[in-house]
Protein backbone atom coordinates (compact mmCIF):
# COMPACT_ATOMS: atom_id res chain seq x y z
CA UNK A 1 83.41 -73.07 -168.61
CA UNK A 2 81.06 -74.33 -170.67
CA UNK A 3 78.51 -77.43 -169.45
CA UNK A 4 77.47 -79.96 -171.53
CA UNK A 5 74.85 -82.46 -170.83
CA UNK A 6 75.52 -85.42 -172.73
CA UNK A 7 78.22 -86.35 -174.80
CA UNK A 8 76.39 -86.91 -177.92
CA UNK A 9 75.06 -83.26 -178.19
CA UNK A 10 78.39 -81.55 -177.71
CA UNK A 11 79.75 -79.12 -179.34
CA UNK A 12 82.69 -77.02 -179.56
CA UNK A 13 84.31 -74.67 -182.35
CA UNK A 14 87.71 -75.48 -181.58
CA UNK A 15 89.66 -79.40 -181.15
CA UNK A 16 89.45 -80.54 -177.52
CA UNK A 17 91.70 -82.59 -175.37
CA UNK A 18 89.84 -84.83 -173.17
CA UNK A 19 90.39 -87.05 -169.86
CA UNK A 20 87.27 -88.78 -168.32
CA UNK A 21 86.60 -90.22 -164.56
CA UNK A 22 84.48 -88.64 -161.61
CA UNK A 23 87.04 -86.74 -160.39
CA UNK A 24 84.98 -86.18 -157.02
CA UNK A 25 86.81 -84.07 -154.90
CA UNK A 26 89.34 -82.45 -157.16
CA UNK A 27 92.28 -83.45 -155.71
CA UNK A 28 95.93 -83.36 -155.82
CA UNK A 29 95.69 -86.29 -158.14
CA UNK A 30 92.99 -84.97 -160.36
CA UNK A 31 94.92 -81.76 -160.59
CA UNK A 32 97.76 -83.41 -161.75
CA UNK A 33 96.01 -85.26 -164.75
CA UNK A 34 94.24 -81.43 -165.48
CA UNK A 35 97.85 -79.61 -165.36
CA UNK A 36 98.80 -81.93 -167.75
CA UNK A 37 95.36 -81.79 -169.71
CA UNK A 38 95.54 -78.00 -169.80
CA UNK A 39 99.61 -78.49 -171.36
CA UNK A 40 98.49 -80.53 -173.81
CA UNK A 41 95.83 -78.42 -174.84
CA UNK A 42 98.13 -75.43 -175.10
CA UNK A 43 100.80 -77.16 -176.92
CA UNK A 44 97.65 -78.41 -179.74
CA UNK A 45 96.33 -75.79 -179.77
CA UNK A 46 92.79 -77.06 -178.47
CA UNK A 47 90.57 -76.84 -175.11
CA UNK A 48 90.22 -78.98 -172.44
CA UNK A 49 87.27 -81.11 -171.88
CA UNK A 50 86.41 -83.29 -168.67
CA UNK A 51 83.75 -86.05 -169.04
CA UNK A 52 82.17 -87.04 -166.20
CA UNK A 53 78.56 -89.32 -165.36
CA UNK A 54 75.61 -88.43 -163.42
CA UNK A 55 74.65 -89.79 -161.31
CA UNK A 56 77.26 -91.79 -159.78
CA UNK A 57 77.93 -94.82 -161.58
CA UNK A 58 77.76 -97.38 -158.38
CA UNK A 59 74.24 -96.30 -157.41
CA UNK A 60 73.13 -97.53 -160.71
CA UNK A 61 75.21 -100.34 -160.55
CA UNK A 62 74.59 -101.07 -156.57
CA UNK A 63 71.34 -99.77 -155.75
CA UNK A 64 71.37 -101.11 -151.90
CA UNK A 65 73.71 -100.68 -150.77
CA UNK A 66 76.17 -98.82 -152.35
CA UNK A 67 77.65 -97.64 -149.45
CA UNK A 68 78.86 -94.35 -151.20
CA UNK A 69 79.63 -91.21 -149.63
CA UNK A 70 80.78 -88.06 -151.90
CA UNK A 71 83.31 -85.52 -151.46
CA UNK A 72 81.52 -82.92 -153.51
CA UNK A 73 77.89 -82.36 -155.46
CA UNK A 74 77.51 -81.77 -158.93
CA UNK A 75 77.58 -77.69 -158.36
CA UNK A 76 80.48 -77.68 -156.26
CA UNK A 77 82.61 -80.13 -158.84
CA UNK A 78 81.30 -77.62 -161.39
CA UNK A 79 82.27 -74.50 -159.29
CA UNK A 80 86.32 -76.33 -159.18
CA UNK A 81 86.38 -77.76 -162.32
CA UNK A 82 86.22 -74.47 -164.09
CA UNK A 83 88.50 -72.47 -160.85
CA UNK A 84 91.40 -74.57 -162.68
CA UNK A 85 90.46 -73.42 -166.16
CA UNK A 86 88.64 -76.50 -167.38
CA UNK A 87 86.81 -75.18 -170.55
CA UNK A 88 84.15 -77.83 -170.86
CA UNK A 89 82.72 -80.16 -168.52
CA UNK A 90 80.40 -82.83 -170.50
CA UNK A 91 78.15 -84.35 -167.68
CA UNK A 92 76.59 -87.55 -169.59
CA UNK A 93 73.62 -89.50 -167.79
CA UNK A 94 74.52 -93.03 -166.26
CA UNK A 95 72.66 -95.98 -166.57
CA UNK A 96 72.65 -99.68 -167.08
CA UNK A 97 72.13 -99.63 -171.05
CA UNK A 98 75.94 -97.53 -170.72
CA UNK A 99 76.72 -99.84 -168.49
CA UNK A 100 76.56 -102.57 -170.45
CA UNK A 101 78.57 -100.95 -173.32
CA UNK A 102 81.59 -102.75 -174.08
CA UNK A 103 85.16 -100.80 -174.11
CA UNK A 104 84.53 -100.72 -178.32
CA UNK A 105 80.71 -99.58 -178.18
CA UNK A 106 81.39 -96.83 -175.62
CA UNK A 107 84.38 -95.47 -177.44
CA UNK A 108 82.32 -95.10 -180.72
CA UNK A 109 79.31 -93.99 -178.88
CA UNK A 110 80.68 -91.09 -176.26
CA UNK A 111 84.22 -90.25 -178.27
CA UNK A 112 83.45 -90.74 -182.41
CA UNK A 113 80.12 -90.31 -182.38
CA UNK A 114 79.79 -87.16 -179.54
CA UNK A 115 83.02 -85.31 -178.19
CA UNK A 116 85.78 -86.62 -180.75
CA UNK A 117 88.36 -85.87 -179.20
CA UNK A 118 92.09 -84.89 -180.55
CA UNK A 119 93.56 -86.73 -177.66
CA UNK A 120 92.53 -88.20 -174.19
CA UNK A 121 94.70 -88.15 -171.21
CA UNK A 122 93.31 -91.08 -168.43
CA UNK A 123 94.75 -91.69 -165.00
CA UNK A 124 97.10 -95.18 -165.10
CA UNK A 125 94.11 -96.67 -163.09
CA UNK A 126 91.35 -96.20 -165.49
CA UNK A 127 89.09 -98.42 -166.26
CA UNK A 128 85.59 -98.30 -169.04
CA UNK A 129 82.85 -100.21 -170.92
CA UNK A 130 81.06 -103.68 -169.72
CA UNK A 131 82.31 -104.66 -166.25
CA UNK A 132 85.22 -102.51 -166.19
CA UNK A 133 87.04 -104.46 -169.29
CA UNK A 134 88.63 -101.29 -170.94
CA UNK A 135 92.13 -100.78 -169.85
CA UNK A 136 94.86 -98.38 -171.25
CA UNK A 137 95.81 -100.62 -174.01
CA UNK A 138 92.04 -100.81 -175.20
CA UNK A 139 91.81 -97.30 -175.33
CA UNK A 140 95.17 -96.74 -177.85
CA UNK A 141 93.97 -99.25 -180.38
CA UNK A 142 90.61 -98.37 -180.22
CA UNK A 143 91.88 -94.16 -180.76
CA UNK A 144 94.14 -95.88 -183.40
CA UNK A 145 90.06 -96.59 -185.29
CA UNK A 146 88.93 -93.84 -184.23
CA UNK A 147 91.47 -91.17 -184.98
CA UNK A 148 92.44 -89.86 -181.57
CA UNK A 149 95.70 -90.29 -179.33
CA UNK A 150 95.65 -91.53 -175.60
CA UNK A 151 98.29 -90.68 -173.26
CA UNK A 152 98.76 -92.21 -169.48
CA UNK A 153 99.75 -90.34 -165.96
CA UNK A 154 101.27 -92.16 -163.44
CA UNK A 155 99.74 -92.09 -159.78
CA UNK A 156 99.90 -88.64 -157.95
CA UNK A 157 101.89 -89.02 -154.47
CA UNK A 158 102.39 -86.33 -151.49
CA UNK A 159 104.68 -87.09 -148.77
CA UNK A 160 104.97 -90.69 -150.03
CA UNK A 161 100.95 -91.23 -149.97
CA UNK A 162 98.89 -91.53 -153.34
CA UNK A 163 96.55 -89.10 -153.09
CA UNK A 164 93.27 -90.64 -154.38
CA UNK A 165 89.75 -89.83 -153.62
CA UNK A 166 89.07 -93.08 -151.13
CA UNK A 167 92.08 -91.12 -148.89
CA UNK A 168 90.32 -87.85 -148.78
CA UNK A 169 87.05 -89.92 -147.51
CA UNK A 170 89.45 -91.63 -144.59
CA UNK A 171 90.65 -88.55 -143.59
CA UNK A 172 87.76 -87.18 -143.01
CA UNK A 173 85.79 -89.97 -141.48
CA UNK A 174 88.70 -89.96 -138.85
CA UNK A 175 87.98 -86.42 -138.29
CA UNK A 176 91.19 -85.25 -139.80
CA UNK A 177 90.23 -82.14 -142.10
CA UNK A 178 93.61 -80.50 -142.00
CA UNK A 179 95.05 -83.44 -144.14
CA UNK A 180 91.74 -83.69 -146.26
CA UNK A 181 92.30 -79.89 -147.29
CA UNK A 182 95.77 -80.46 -148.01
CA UNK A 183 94.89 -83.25 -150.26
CA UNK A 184 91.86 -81.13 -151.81
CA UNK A 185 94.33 -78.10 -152.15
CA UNK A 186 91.27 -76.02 -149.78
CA UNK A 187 89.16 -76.97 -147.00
CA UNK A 188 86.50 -79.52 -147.16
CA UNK A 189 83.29 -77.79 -147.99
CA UNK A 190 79.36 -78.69 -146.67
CA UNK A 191 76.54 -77.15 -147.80
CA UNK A 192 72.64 -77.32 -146.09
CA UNK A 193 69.58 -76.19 -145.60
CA UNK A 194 68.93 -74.40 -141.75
CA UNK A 195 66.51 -76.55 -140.24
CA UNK A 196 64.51 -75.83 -136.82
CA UNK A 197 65.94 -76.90 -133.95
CA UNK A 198 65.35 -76.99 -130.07
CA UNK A 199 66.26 -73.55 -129.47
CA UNK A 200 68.85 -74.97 -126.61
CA UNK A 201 71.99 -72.74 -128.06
CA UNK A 202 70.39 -69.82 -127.58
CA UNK A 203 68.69 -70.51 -124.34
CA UNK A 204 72.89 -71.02 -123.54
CA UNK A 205 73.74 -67.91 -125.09
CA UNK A 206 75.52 -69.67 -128.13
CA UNK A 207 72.53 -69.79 -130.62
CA UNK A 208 73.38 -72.42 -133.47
CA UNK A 209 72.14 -73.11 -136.89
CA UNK A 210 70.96 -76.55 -137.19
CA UNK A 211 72.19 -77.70 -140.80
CA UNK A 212 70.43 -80.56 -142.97
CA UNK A 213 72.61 -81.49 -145.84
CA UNK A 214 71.35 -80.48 -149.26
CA UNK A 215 72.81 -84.03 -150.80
CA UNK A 216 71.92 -86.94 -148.73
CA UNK A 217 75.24 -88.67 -150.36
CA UNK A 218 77.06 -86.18 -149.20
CA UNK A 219 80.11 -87.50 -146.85
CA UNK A 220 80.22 -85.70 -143.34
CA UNK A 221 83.42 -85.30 -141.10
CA UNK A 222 83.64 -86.97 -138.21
CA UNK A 223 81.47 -86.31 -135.18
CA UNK A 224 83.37 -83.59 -132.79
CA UNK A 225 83.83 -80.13 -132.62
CA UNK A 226 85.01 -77.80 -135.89
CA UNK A 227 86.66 -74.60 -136.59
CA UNK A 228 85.32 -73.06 -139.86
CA UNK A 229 84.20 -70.58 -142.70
CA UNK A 230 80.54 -70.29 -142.86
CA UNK A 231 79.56 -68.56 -145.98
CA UNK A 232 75.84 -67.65 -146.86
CA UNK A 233 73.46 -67.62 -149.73
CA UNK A 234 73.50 -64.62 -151.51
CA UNK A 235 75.70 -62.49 -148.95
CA UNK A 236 79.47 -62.21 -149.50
CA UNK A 237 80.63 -62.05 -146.24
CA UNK A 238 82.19 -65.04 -144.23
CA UNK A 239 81.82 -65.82 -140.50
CA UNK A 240 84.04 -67.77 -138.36
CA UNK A 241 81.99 -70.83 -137.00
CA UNK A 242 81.85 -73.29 -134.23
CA UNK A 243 80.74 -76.38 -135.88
CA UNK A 244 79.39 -79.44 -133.68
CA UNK A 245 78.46 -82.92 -135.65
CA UNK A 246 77.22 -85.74 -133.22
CA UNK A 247 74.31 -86.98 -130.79
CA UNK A 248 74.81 -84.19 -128.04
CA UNK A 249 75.22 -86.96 -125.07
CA UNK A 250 74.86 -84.51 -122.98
CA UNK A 251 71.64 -83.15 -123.15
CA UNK A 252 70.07 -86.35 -125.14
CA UNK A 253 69.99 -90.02 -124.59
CA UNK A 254 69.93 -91.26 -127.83
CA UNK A 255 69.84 -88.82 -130.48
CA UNK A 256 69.82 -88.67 -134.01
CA UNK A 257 73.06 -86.95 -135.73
CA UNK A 258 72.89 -83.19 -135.89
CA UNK A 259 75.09 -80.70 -137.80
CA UNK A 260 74.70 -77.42 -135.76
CA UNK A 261 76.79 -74.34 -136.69
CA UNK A 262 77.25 -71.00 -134.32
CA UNK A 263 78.24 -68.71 -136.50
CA UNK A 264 80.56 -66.05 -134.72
CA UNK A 265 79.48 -62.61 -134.48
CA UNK A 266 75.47 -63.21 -136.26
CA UNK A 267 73.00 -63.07 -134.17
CA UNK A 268 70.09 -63.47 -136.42
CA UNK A 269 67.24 -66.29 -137.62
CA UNK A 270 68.46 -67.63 -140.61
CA UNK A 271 65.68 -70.76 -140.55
CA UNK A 272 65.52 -71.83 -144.21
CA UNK A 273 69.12 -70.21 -145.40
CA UNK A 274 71.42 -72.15 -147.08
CA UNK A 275 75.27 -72.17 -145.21
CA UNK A 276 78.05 -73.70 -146.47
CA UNK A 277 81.03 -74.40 -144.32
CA UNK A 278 84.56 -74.78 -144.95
CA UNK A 279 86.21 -77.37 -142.10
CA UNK A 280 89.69 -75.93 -141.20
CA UNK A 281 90.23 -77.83 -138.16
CA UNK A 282 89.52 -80.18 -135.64
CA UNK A 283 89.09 -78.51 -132.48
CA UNK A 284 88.19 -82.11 -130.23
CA UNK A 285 85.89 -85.32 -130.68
CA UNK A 286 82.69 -85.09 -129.38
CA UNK A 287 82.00 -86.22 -125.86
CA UNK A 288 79.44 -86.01 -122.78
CA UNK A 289 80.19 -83.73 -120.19
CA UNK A 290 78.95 -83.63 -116.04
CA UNK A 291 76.37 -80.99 -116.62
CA UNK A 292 75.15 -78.80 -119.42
CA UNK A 293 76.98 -76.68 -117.08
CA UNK A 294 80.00 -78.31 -117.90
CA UNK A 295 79.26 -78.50 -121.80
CA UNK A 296 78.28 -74.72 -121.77
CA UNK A 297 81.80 -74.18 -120.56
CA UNK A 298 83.58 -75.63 -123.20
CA UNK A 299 81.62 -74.44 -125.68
CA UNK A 300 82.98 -71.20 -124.62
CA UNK A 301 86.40 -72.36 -124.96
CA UNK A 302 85.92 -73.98 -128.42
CA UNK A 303 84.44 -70.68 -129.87
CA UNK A 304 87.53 -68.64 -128.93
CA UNK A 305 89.60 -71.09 -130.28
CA UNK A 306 87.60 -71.23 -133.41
CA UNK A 307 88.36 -67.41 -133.56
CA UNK A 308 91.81 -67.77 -133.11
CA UNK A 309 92.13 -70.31 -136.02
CA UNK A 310 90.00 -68.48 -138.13
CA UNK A 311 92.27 -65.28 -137.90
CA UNK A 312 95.08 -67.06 -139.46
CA UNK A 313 92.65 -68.93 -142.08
CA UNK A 314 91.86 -65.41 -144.49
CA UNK A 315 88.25 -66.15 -145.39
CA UNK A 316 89.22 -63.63 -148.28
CA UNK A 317 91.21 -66.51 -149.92
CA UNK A 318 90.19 -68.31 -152.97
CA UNK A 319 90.26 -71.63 -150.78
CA UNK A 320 87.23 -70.61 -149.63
CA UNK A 321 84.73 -69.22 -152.32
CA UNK A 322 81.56 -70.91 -151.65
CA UNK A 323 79.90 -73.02 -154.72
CA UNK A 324 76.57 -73.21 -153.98
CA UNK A 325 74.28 -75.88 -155.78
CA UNK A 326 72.49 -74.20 -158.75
């Protein structure tokens, strides 16, 4: 896959069929519109292309506070986008002078003047230009100028839910990462930094790797106790992990949010490593126990139930290649 950082400089030797939107996540929903990108593409004889905007469009719009929490960072969209065959991603910078475009400057700005597109393919939601006034409509009569065809796909459902983006983000605020990898067709990925900690893992015999997220919009599960991949920087092989993400009430009174990971089986210092984990299940919420006795004990449990889950989730499977951030 070729990457592209602004529209206006691309470039391509062939025609190219083209949907736009921040497909963040790449889910069920955007897999649907880029099955029926990639058809398209065959049938013309031309390549795909995705357009996408960096950085995301409502912290431009909505400095403070935007509220937003993403599903994946740039790499890791990158790192999907081209596992399903996209050819070229075009990643064009977002600010206010594009966001004051309207639906007729944008079109002759991003599409005539830099990808020029044979045909685009947009979700039956999508919206464009100067306070969201492009619709569907806009775009056909303004390809009708310009010389390219639009088409429409209908919503994307699974089990009678329409799979969108905001529904991945529920899921796994309410803990639930079992539906959120169904929706994301592989387990919710999070990638950081190994940050000191208080050493109080391995004082228990459970030594943990205390993660700091390497995007601070970067949405994290619900606090509670994880099974998971853990996959590091530069190594190939995966570990099962014990994840933990909450306050520890049991050993502090009011603590800041922590991400620690005990990765099953290493028994190393990986201080300043980067880990990404792959969430495969929910083993409990989080929760104070009696004594650190107490909490010691059911770490004990959780990590052989994290290895029992793990032996029927094959690390070896595509679901889980890492993408680490370039």
């Amino acid at each position: 896959m070729k990457i592209h950082q602004n529209a206006l400089s691309f470039q391509s030797d062939q025609p190219v069929v083209l949907t736009i939107g921040t497909f963040d996540g790449v889910h069920g929903g955007h897999r649907a519109v880029l099955r029926q990108l990639a058809e398209r593409a065959r049938e013309l004889g031309a390549q795909t292309a995705l357009l996408t905007f960096d950085p995301h469009p409502r912290t431009v719009l909505h400095p403070e506070p935007h509220g937003l929490r993403l599903l994946n960072t740039l790499g890791e969209k990158a790192a999907l986008l081209e596992g399903v065959g996209v050819d070229h991603l075009v990643v064009h910078p977002f600010t206010m002078d594009l966001a004051r475009m309207t639906p007729k400057e944008y079109v002759k700005d991003l599409f005539a003047n830099g990808i020029r597109p044979l045909r685009v393919i947009v979700g039956y939601d999508h919206r464009f230009g100067r306070n969201r006034e492009g619709q569907f409509e806009t775009l056909q009569n303004l390809g009708l100028v310009h010389g390219f065809e639009v088409e429409e796909l209908a919503a994307h459902y699974e089990a009678d839910t329409r799979v969108s983006s905001t529904k991945v983000r529920e899921a796994l605020a309410a803990g639930d990462v079992a539906t959120a990898a169904r929706w994301l067709n592989a387990p919710y990925p999070l990638t950081g930094r190994v940050v000191r900690g208080d050493g109080r893992g391995r004082q228990w015999g459970i030594p943990t790797a205390n993660l700091a997220p390497n995007m601070p919009l970067k949405l994290v599960p619900a606090e509670g106790a994880y099974a998971c991949w853990a996959h590091l920087e530069g190594e190939e092989q995966a570990h099962p992990a014990m994840v933990n993400i909450g306050r520890r009430p049991t050993v502090s009174a009011a603590g800041e949010r922590s991400i620690e990971a005990h990765l099953i089986g290493l028994d190393r210092d990986l201080y300043g490593r980067v880990v990404q984990l792959h969430f495969i299940e929910r083993l409990r919420p989080e929760e104070r126990f009696a004594s650190p006795e107490a909490l010691v004990a059911q770490l004990q449990r959780d990590r052989a139930q994290t290895e029992a889950i793990c032996r029927d989730a094959d690390a070896a499977s595509p679901l889980f290649n890492p993408a680490f951030p370039a």
